[in-house]
Protein backbone atom coordinates (compact mmCIF):
# COMPACT_ATOMS: atom_id res chain seq x y z
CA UNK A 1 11.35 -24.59 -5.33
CA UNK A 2 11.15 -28.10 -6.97
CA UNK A 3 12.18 -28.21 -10.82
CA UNK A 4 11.81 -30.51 -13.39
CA UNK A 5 13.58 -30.66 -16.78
CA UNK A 6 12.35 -34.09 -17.75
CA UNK A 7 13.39 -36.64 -15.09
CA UNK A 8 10.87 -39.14 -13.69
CA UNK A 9 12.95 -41.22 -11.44
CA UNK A 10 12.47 -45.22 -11.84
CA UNK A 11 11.59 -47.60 -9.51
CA UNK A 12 14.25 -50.43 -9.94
CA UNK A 13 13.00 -54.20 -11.00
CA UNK A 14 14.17 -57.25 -10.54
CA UNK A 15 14.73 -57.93 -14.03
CA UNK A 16 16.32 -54.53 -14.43
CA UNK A 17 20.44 -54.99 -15.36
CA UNK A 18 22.45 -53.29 -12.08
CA UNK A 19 26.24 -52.62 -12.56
CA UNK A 20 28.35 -55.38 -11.14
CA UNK A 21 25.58 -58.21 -11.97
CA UNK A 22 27.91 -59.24 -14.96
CA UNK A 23 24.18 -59.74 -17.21
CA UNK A 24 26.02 -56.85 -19.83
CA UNK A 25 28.43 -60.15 -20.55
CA UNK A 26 32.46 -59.81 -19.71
CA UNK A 27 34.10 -55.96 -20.07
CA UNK A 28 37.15 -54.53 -20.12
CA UNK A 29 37.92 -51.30 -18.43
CA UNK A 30 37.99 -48.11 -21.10
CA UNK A 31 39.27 -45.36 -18.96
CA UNK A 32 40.67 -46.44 -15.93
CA UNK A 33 41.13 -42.65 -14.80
CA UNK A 34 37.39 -42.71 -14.81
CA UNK A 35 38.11 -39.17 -16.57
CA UNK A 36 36.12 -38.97 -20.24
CA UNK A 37 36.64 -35.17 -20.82
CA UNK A 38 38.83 -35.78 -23.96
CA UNK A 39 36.00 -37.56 -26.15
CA UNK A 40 33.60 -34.84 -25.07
CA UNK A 41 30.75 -34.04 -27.85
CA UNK A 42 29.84 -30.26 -28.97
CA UNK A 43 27.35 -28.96 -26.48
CA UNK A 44 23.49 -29.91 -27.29
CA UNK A 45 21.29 -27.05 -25.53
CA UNK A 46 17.95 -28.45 -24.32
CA UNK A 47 16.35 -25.51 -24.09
CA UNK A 48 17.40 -24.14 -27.19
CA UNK A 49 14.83 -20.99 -28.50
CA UNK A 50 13.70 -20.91 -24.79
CA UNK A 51 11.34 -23.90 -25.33
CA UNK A 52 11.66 -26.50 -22.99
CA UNK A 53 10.86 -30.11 -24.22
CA UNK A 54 11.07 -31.92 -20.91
CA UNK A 55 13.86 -34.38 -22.68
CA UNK A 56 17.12 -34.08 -20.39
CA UNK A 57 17.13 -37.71 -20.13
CA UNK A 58 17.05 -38.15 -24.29
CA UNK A 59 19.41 -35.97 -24.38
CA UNK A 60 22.30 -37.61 -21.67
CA UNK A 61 21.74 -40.79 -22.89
CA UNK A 62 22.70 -39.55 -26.56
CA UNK A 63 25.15 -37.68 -25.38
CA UNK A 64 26.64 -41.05 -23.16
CA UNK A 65 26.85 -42.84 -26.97
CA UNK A 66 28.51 -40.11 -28.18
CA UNK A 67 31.33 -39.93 -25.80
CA UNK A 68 31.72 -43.81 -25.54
CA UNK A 69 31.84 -43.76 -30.05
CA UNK A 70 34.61 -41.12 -29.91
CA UNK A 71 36.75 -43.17 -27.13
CA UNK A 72 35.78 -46.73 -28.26
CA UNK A 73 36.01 -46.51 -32.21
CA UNK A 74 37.34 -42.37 -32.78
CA UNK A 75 33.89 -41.85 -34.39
CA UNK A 76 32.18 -38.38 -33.77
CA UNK A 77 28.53 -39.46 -34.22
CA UNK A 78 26.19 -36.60 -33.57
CA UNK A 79 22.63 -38.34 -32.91
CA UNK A 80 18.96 -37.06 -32.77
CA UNK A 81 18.03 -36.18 -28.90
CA UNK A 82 14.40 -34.80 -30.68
CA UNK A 83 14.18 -37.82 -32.40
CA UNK A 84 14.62 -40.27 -29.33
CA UNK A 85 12.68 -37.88 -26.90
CA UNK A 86 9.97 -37.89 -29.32
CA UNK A 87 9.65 -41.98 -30.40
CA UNK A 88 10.31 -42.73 -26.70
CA UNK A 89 6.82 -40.62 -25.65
CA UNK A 90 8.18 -37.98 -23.71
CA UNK A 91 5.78 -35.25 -24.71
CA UNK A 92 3.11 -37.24 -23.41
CA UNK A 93 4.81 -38.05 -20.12
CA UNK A 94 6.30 -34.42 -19.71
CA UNK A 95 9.45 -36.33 -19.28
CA UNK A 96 10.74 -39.66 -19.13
CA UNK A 97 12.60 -42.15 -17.34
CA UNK A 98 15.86 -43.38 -18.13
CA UNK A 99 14.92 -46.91 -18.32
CA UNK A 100 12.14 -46.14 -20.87
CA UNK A 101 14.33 -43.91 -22.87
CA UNK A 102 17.44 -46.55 -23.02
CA UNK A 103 14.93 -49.03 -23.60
CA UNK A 104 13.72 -47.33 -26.71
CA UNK A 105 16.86 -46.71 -27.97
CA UNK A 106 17.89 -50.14 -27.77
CA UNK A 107 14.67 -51.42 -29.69
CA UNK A 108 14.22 -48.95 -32.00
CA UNK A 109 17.11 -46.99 -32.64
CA UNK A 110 17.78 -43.47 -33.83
CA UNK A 111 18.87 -40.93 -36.63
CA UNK A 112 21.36 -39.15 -36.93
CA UNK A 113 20.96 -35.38 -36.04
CA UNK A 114 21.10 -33.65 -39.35
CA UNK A 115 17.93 -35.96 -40.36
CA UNK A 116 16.14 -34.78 -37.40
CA UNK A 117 17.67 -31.73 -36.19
CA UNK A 118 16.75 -28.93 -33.47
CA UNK A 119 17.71 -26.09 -34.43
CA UNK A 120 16.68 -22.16 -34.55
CA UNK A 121 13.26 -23.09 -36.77
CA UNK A 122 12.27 -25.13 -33.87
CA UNK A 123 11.08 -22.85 -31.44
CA UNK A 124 8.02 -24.38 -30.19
CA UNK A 125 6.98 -27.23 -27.77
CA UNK A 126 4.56 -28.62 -30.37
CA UNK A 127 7.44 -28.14 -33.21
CA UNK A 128 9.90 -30.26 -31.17
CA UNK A 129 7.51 -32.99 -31.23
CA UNK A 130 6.06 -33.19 -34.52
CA UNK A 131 5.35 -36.38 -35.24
CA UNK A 132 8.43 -38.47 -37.34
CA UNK A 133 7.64 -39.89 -40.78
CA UNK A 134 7.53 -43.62 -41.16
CA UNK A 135 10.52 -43.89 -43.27
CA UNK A 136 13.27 -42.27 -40.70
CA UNK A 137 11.51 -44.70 -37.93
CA UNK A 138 12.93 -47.31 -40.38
CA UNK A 139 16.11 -45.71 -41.08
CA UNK A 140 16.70 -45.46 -37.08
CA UNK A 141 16.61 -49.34 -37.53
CA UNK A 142 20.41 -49.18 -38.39
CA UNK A 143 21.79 -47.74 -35.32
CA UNK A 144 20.49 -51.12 -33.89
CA UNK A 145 22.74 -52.69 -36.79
CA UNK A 146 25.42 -50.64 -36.30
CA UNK A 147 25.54 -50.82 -32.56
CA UNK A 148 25.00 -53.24 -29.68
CA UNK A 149 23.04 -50.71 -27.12
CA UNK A 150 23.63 -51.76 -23.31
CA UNK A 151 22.10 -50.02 -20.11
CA UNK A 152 22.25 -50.43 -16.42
CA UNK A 153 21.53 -48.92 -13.36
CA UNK A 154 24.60 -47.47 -11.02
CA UNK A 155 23.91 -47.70 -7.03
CA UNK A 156 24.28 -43.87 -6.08
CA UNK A 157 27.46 -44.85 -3.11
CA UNK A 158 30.94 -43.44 -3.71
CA UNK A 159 32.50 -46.51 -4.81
CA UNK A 160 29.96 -47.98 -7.61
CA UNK A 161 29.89 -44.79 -9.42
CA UNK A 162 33.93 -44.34 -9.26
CA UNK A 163 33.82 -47.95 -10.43
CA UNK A 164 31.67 -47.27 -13.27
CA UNK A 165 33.48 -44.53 -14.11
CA UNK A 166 35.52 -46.80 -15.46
CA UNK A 167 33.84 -48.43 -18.49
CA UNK A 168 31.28 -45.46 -19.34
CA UNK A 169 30.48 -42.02 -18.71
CA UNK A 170 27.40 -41.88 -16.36
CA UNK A 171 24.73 -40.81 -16.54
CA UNK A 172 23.28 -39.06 -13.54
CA UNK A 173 20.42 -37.10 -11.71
CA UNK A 174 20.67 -33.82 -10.27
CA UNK A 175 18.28 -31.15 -8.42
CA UNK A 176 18.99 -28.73 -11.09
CA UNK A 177 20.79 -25.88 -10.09
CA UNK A 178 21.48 -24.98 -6.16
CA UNK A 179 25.05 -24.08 -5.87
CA UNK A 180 26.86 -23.67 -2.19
CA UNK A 181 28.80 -21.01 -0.97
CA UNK A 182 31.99 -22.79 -3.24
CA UNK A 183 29.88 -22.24 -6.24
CA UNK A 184 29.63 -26.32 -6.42
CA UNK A 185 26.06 -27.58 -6.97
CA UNK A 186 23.70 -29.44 -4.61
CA UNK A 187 20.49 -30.95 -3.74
CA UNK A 188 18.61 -29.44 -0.73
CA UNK A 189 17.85 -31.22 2.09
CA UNK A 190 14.16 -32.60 1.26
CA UNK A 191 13.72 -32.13 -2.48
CA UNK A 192 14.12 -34.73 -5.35
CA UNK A 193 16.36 -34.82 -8.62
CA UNK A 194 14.35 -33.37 -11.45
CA UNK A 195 17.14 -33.61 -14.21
CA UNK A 196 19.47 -35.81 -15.70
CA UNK A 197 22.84 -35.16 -16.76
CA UNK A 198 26.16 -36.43 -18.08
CA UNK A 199 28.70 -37.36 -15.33
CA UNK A 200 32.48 -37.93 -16.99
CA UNK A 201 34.66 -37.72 -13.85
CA UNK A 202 35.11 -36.65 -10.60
CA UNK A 203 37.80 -34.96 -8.18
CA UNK A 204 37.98 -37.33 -4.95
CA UNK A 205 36.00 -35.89 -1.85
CA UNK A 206 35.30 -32.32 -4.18
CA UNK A 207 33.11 -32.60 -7.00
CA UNK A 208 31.87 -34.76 -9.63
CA UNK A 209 32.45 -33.08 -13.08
CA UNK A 210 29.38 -32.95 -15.30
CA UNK A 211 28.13 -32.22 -18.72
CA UNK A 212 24.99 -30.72 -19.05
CA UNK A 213 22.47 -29.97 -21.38
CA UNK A 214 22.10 -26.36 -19.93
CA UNK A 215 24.17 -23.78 -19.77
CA UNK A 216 25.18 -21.69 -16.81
CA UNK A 217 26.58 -18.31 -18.78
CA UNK A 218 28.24 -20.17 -21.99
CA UNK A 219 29.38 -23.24 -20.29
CA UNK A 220 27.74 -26.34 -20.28
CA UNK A 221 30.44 -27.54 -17.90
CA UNK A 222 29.20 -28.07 -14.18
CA UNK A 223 30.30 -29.05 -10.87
CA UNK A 224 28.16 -31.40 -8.39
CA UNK A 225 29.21 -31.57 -4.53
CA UNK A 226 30.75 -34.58 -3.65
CA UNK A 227 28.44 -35.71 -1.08
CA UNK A 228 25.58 -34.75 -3.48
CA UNK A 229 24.92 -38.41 -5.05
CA UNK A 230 22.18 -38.65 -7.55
CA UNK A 231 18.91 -40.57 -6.46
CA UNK A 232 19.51 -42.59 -9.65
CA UNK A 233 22.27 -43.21 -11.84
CA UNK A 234 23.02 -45.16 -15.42
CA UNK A 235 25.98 -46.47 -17.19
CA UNK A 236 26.25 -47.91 -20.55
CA UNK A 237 28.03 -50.66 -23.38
CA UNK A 238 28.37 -49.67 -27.24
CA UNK A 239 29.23 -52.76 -29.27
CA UNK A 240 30.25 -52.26 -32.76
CA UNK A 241 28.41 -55.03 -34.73
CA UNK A 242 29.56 -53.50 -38.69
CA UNK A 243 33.33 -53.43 -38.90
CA UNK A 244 33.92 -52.59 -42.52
CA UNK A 245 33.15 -48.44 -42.38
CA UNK A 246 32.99 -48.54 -45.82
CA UNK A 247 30.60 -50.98 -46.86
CA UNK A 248 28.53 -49.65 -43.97
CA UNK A 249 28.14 -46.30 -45.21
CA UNK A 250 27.53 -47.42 -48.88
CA UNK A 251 24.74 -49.73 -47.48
CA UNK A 252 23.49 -46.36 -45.51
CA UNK A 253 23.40 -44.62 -48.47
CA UNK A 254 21.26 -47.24 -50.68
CA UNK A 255 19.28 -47.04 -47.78
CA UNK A 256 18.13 -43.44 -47.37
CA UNK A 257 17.93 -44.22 -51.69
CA UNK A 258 15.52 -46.15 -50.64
CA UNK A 259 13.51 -44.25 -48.33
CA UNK A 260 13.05 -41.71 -50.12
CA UNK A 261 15.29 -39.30 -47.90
C-alpha cells in the first residue's frame, strides 16, 4: 500500500543547484565523519494530536537548519515547521516538494517556534493551517537577515550522499515504513518515496541512520537499508550574516516592539 506523508518528488532543472556543481560558492568540510548525531534537535512529531498536515518535507528541512546552527555556531534554534508548511502552500498541494519548500524558506524566511507553535491546542487539519498574520510574515524576514539559506539536490548513488554527508545533514526520501526481516527499513520493489526525512549518518554497507518526524514506539530514531537510496535527496549551507548576538537580539526585540507581537 502506497503512503504519503507530504512528499511530491521534483523533477530536477537545469537551473536547479546539484551537489558538486560548486554554484553554493567554496566550502569547507563540517563533519568529516559524515556523523551529525551530536547536534541533534528535540524530536518535532508531525502527526502530533493524530492530525496529519502532509508537511514532512517542512519539517526535515527545519530540522536540517537546526542541526547545521547547533554544529556551525552552538545555537539551539527551534524554528516553525507550521509556519513554513503553511507560507510555502502545502495545504493546498497536500504536500510539497523540497525545492518549493527550500525555496520559500530562502525568500521568505521563518519564525521561530514559540511564535507559531504546534502544540496540543492544535488538533485539527484546518487549525494547523490557519492562515498567519501579516506582521509574523514580516518578522520571518529576519531569518533571511540572520542567515544565508543554501539548497541543493544530492544524486541518490553511494558515494554523493557519503560525500555530502560531509558538509550537511541530508535530507532524504523514504517509502515510509517497510522494515525487513533485520528490522531495517525499505522501499518495495515498485512503489515510490512518499516521505521525507532527516538523514545524519550512515554505517557502511548496513544502514543509513535517520531522524524522523514520526515515531516508531517513542523513538524518532530510524534505520534505512543500505541499498535502499532515496529517489531524491537534499543537502544544505547556513551562513551567518549578523555576528554580534547581542545587538542582534536587541534589534529582534525592537522588532517584535514593533509589530505588535
Amino acid at each position: 500500500m502506497q503512503h504519503n506523508h507530504g512528499l511530491i518528488i521534483d523533477f530536477i532543472q537545469k537551473e536547479n543547484y546539484v551537489f558538486g556543481d560548486g554554484k553554493l560558492g567554496a566550502e569547507s568540510v563540517l563533519v568529516p565523519e559524515a556523523n551529525w548525531s551530536g547536534w541533534l534537535p528535540d524530536k518535532e512529531i508531525q502527526n502530533l494530536n493524530g492530525i496529519e498536515p502532509y508537511a514532512c518535507v517542512s519539517f526535515t528541512i527545519l530540522n536540517c537548519v537546526e542541526i547545521l546552527e547547533r554544529q556551525e555556531f552552538g545555537v539551539s534554534g527551534n524554528w516553525s515547521d507550521r509556519f513554513l508548511a503553511t507560507i510555502s502552500d502545502t495545504k493546498e498541494k497536500k504536500g510539497n516538494s523540497p525545492q518549493d519548500v527550500a525555496e520559500t524558506l530562502r525568500k521568505k524566511g521563518v519564525v521561530e517556534e514559540k511564535e507559531w507553535p504546534f502544540d496540543i491546542t492544535i488538533n485539527t487539519f484546518e487549525k494547523f493551517y490557519t492562515d498567519i498574520p501579516e506582521n509574523l510574515k514580516t518578522l520571518a524576514l529576519a531569518f533571511k537577515a540572520q542567515y544565508d539559506f543554501g539548497h541543493s539536490y544530492v544524486p541518490s548513488n553511494y558515494d554523493s550522499l557519503m560525500e555530502a554527508l560531509k558538509y550537511s545533514p541530508v535530507a532524504f526520501s523514504v517509502y515510509a515504513w517497510v522494515q525487513d526481516s533485520d528490522g531495517l527499513y525499505y522501499r518495495p520493489a515498485g512503489f515510490t518515496d512518499g516521505h521525507f526525512t532527516t538523514c545524519y549518518g550512515y554505517v557502511r554497507n548496513r544502514y543509513w541512520l535517520i531522524f524522523d518526524s514520526y515515531a516508531t514506539g517513542d523513538s524518532v530514531f530510524k534505520k534505512v537499508r543500505w541499498d535502499s537510496l532515496p529517489m531524491q535527496a537534499k543537502r544544505f549551507t547556513l551562513h551567518k550574516q549578523i555576528v554580534d548576538n547581542t545587538a542582534w537580539g536587541r534589534f529582534k526585540t525592537l522588532l517584535r516592539k514593533i509589530l505588535g507581537l
